[in-house]
C-alpha atoms as a PDB file:
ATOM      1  CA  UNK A   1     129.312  57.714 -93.678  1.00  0.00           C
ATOM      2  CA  UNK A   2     129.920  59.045 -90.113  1.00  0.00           C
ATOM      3  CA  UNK A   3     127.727  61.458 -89.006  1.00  0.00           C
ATOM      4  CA  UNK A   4     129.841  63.991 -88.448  1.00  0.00           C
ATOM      5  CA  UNK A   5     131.397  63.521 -91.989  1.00  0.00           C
ATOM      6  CA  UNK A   6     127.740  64.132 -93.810  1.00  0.00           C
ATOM      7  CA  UNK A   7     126.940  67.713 -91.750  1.00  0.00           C
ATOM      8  CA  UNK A   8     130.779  68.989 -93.204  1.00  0.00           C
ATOM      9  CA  UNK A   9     129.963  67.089 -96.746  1.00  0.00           C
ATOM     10  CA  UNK A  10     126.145  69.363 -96.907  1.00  0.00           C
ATOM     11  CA  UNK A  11     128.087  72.338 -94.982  1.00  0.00           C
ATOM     12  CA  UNK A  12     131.130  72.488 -98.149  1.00  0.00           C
ATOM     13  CA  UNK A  13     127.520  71.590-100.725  1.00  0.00           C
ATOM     14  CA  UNK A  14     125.520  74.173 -99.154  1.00  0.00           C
ATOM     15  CA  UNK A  15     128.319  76.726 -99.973  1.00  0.00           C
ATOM     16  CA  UNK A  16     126.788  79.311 -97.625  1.00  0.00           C
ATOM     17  CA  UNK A  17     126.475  79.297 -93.545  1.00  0.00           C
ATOM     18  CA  UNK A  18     123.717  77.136 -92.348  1.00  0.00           C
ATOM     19  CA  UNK A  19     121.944  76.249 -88.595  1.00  0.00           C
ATOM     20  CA  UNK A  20     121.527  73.024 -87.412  1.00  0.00           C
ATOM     21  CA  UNK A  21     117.497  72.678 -88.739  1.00  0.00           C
ATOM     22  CA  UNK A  22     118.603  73.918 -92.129  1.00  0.00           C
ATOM     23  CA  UNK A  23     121.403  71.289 -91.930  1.00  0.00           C
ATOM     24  CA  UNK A  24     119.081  68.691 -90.773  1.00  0.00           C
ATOM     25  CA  UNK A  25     116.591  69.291 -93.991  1.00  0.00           C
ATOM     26  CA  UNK A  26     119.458  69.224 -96.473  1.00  0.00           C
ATOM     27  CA  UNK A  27     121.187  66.035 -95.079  1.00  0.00           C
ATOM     28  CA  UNK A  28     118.065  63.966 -93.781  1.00  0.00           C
ATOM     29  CA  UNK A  29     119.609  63.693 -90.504  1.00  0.00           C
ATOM     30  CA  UNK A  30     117.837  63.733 -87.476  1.00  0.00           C
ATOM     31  CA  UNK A  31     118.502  67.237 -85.463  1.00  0.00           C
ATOM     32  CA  UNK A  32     119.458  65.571 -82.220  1.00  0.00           C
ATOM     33  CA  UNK A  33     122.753  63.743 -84.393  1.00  0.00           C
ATOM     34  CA  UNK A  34     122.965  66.982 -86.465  1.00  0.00           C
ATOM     35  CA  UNK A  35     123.406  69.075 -82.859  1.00  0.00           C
ATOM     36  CA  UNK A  36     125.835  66.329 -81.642  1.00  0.00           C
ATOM     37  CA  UNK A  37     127.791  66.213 -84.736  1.00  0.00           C
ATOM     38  CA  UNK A  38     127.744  69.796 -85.095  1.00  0.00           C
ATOM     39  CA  UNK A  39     129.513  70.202 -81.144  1.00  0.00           C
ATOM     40  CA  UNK A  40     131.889  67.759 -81.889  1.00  0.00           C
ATOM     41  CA  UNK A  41     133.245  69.639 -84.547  1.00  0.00           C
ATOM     42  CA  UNK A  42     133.617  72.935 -82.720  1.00  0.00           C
ATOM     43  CA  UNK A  43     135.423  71.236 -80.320  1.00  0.00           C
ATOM     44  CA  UNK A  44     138.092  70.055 -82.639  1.00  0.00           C
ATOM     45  CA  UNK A  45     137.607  73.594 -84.598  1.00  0.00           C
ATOM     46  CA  UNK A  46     136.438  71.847 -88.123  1.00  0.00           C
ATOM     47  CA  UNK A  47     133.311  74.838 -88.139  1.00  0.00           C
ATOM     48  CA  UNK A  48     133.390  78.314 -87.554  1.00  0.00           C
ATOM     49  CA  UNK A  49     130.629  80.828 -87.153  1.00  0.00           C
ATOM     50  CA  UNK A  50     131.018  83.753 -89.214  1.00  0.00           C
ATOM     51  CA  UNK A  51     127.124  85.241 -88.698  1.00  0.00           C
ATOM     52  CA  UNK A  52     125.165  84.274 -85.276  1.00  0.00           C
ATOM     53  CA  UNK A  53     124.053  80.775 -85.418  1.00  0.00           C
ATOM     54  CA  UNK A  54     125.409  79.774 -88.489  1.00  0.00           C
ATOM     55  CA  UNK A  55     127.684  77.306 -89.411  1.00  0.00           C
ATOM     56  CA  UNK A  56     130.607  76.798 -91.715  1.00  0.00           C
ATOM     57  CA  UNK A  57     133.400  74.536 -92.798  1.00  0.00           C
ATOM     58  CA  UNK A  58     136.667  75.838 -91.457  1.00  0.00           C
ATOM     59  CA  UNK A  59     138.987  74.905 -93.859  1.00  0.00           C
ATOM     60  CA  UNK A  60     136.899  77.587 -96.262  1.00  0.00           C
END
């Protein structure tokens, strides 16, 4: 599974907003591919950020 796939699968599993450390712990990914991940999906708009620094699935 693709990198960015796993952060949106523990994002949608989470079922709350979560930062990239949290998101990191829960998917066993380390934070540097969690970060890059995580800013190539806000460039194609597949996570929004409803509270500072937190992250969710857009499609919620």
């Amino acid at each position: 599974m693709e990198a960015t796939e796993l952060v949106l699968q523990t994002m949608r599993e989470a079922g709350e907003p979560l930062n990239a450390g949290k998101i990191a712990d829960l998917s066993g990914l380390d934070r540097k591919v969690v970060d890059k991940a995580m800013k190539d999906l806000k460039a194609t708009g597949a996570i929004v950020s409803p509270v500072r620094c937190k992250w969710e699935p857009a499609e919620k």
